[in-house]
N, C-alpha and C. Protein backbone atom coordinates (compact mmCIF):
# COMPACT_ATOMS: atom_id res chain seq x y z
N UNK A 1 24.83 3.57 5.46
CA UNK A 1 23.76 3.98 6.36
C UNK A 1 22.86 4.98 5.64
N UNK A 2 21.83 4.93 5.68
CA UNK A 2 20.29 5.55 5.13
C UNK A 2 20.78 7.07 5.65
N UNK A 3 20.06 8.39 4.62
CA UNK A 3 20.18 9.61 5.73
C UNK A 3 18.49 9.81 5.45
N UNK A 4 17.89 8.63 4.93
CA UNK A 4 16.43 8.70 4.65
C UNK A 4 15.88 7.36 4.60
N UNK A 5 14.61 7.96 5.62
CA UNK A 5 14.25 6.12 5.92
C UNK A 5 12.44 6.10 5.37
N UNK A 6 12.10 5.69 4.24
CA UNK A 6 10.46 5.24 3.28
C UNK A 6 9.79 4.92 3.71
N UNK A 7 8.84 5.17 4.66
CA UNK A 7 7.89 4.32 5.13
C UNK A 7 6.52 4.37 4.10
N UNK A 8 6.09 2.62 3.88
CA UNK A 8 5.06 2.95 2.72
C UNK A 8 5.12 1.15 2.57
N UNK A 9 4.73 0.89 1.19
CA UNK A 9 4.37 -0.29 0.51
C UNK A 9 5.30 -0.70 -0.97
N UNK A 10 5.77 -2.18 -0.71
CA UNK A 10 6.66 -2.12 -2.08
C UNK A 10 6.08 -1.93 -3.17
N UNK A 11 4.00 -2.34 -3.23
CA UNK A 11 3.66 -2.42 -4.26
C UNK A 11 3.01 -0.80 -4.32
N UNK A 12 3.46 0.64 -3.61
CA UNK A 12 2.72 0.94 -3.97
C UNK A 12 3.47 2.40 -5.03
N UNK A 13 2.55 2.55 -5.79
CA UNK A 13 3.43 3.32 -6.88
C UNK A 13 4.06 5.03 -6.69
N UNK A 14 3.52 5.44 -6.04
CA UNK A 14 4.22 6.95 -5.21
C UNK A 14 5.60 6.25 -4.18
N UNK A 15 5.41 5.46 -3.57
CA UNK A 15 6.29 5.15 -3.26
C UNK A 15 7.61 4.60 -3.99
N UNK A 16 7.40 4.13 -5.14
CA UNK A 16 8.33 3.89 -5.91
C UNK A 16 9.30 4.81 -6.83
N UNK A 17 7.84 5.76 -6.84
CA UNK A 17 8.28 6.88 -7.81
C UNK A 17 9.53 8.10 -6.53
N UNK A 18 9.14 7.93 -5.45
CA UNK A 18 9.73 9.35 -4.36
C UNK A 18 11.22 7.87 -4.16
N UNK A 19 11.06 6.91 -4.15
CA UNK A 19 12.69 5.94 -3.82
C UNK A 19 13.39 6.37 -4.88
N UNK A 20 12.77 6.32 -6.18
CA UNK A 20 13.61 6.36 -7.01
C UNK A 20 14.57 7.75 -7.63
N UNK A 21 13.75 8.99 -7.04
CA UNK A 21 14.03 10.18 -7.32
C UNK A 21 15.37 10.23 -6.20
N UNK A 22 14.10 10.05 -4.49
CA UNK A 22 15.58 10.08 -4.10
C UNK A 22 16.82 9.86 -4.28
N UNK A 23 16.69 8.36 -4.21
CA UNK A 23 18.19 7.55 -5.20
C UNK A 23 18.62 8.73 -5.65
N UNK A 24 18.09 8.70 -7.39
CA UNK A 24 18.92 9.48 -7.83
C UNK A 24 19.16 11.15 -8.05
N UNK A 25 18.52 11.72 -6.68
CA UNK A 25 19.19 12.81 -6.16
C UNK A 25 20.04 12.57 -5.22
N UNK A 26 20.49 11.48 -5.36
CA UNK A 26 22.00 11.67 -3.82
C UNK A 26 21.78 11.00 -2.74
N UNK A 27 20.10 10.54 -2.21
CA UNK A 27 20.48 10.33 -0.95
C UNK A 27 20.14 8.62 -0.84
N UNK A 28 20.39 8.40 -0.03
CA UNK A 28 20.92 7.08 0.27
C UNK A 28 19.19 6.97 1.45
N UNK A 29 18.53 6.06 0.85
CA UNK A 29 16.66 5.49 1.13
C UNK A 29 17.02 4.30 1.69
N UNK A 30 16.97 4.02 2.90
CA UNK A 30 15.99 2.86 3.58
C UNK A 30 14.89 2.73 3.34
N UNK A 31 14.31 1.82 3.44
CA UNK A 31 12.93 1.13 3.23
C UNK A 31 12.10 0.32 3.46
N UNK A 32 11.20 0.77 4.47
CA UNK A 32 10.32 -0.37 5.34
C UNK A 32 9.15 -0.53 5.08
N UNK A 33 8.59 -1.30 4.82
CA UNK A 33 7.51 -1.96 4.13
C UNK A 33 6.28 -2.05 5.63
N UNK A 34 5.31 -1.18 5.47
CA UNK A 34 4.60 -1.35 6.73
C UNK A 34 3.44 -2.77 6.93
N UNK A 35 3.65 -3.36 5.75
CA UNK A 35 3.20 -5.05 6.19
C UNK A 35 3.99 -5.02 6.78
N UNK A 36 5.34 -5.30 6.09
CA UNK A 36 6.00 -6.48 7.10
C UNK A 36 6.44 -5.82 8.24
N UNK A 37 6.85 -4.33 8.02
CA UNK A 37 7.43 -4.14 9.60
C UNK A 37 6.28 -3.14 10.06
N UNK A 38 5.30 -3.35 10.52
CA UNK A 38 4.36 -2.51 11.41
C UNK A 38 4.73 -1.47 11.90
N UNK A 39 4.62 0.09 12.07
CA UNK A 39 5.23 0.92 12.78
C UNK A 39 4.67 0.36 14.43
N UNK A 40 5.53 1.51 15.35
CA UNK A 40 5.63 0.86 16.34
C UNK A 40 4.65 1.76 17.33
N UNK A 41 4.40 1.39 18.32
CA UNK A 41 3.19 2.83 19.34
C UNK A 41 4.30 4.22 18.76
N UNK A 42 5.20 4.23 19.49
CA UNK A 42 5.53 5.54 19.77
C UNK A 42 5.56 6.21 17.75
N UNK A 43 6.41 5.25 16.96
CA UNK A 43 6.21 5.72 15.79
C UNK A 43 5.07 6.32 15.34
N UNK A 44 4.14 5.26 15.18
CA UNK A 44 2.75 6.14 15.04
C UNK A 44 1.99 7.10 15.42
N UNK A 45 2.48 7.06 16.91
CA UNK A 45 1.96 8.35 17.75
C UNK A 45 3.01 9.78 17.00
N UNK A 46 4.32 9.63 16.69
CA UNK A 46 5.29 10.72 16.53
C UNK A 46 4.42 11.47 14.64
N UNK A 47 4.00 10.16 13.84
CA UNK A 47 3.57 10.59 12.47
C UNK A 47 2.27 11.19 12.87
N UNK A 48 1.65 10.46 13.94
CA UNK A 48 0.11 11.21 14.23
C UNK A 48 0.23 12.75 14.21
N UNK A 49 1.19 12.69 15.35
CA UNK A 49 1.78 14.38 16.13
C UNK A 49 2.29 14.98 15.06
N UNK A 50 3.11 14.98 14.08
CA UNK A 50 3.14 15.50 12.55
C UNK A 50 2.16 15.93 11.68
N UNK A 51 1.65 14.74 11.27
CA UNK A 51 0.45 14.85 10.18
C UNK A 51 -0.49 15.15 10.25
N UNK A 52 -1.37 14.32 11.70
CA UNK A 52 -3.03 14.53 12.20
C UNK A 52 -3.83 13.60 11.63
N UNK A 53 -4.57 13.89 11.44
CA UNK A 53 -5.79 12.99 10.19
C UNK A 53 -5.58 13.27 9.24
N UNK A 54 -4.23 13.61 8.69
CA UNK A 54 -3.99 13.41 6.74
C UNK A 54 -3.48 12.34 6.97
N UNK A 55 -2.85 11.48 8.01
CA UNK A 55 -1.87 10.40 7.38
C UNK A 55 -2.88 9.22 7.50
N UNK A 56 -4.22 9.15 7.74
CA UNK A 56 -5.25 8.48 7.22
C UNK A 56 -5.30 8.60 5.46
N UNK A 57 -5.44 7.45 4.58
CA UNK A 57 -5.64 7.60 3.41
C UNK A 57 -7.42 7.50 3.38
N UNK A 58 -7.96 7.88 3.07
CA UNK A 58 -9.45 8.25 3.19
C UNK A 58 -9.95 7.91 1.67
N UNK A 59 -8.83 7.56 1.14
CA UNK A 59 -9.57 7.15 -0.32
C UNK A 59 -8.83 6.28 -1.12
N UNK A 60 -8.38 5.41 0.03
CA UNK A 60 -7.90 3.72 -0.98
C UNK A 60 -8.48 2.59 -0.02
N UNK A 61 -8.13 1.61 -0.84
CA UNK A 61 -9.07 0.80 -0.78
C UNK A 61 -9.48 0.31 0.92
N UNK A 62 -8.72 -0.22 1.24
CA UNK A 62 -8.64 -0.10 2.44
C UNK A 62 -9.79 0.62 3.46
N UNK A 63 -9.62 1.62 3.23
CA UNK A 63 -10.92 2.91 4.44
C UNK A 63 -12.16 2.28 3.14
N UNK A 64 -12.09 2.08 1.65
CA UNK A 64 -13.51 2.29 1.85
C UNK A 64 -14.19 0.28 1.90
N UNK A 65 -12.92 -0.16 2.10
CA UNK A 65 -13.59 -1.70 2.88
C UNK A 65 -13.76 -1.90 4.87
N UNK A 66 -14.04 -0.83 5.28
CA UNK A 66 -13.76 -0.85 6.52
C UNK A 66 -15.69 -0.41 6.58
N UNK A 67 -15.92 -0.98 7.55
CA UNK A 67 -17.75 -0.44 8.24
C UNK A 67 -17.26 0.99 8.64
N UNK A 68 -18.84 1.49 8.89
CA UNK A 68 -18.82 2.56 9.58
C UNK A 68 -18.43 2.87 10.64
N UNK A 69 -18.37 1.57 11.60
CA UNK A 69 -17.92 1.72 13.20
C UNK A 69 -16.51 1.37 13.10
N UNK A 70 -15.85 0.96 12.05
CA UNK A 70 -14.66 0.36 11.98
C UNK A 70 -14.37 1.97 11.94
N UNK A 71 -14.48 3.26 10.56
CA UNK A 71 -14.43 4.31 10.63
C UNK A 71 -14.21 5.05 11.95
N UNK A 72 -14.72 4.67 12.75
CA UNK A 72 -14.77 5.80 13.84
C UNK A 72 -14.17 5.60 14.86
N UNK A 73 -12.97 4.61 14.56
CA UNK A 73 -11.98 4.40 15.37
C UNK A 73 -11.21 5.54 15.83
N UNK A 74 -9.96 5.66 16.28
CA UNK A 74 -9.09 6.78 16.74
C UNK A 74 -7.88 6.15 15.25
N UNK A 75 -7.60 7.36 14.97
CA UNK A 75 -6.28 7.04 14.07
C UNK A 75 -5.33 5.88 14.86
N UNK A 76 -5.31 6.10 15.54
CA UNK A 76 -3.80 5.57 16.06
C UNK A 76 -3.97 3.94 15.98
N UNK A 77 -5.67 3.70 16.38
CA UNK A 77 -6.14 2.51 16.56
C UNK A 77 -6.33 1.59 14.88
N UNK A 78 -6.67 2.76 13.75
CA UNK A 78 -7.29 2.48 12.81
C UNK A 78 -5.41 1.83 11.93
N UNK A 79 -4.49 2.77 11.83
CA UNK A 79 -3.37 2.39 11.64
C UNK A 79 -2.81 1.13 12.45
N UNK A 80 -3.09 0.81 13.52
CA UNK A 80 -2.51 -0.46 14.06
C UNK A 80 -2.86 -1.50 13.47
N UNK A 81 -4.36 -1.44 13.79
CA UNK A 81 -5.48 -2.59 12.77
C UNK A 81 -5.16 -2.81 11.75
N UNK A 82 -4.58 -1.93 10.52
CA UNK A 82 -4.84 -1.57 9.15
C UNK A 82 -3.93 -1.00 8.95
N UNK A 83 -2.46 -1.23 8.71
CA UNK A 83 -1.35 -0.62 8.20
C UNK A 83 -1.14 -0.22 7.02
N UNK A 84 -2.03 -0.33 6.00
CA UNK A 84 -1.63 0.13 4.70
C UNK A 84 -2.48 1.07 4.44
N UNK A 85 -3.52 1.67 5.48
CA UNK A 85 -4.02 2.51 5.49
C UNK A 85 -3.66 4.41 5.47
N UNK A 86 -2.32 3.98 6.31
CA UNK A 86 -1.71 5.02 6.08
C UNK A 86 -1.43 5.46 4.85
N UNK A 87 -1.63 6.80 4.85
CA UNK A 87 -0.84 8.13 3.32
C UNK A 87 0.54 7.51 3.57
N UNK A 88 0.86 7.28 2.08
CA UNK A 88 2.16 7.10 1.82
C UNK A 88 2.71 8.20 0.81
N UNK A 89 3.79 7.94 0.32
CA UNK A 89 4.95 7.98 1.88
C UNK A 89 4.72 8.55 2.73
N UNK A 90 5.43 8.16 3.98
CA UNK A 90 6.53 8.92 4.90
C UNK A 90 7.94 9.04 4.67
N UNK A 91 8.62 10.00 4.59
CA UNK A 91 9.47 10.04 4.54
C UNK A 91 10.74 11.02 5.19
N UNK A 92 11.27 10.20 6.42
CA UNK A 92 12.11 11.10 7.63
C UNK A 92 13.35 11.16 7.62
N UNK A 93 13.84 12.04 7.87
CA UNK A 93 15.75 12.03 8.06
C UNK A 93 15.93 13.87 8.11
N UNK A 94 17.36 13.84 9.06
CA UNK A 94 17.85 15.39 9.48
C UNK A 94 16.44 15.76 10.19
N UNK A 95 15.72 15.36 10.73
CA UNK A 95 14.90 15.98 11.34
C UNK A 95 13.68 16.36 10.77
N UNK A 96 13.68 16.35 9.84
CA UNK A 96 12.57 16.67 8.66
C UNK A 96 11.19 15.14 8.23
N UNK A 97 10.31 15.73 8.41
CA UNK A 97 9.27 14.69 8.04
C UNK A 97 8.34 15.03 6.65
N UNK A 98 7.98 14.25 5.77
CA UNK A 98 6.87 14.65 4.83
C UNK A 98 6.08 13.56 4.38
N UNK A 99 4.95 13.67 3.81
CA UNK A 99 3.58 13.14 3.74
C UNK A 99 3.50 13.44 2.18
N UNK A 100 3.44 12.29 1.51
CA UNK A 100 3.28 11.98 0.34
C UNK A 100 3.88 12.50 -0.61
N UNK A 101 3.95 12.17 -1.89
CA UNK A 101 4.70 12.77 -3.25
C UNK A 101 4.52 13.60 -3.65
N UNK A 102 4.15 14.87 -3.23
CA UNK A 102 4.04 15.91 -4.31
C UNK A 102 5.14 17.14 -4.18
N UNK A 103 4.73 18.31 -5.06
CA UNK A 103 5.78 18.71 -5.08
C UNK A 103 6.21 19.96 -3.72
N UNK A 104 5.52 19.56 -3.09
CA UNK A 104 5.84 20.00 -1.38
C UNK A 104 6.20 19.25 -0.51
N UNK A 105 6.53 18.12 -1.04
CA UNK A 105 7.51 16.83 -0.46
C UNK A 105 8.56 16.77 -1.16
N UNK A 106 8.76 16.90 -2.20
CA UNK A 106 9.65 16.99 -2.67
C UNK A 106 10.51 18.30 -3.09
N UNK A 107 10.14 19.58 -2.25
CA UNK A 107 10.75 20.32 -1.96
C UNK A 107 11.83 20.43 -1.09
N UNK A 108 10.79 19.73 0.18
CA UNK A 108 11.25 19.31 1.59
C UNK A 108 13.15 18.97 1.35
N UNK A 109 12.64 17.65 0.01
CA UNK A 109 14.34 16.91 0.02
C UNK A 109 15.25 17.28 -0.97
N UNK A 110 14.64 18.47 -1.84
CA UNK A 110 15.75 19.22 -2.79
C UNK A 110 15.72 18.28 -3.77
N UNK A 111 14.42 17.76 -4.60
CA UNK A 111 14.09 17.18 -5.97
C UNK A 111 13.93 17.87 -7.04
């Protein structure tokens, strides 16, 4: 059983790089691929209530193939539409949530 569950993209490379650290710091990574498994209302609403408008990626490809009115959606709406839009990682377990690879995420999990 996972005590850490990846939310992100197989192809995408922060994400590969924070699985693999985890791994091999100890903890045991689930991994859901938000093509294939879409987060769910309440999920998205719980990362919204976390993050805010950082867990919008605002500068991959994605947001800058979207119109202007597509833009001015509500997060919650823009992530349903557009799942790979989200900042990756996520990454949750013990209660603890964090927003992307750096080294204030990876504080979070003792890297």
């Amino acid at each position: 059983m996972p005590d850490l569950t990846l939310y992100g993209l197989k192809t995408c490379d922060s994400c590969r790089k924070a699985r693999k650290a985890l791994t091999e710091a100890g903890h045991q990574v689930g991994f859901r691929d938000l093509r294939d498994a879409p987060l769910s209302d309440a999920e998205r609403a719980r990362f919204l209530e976390t993050f805010g408008d950082a867990l919008i990626n605002r500068s991959s490809t994605t947001w800058r193939n979207l119109s202007e009115q597509e833009r001015d959606a509500a997060p919650a709406d823009l992530l349903r539409a557009h799942p790979a839009l989200m900042k990756r990682p996520v990454i949750a377990g013990g209660g603890a949530m964090s927003l992307g690879w750096d080294a204030a995420a990876q504080a979070i999990w003792r890297i």
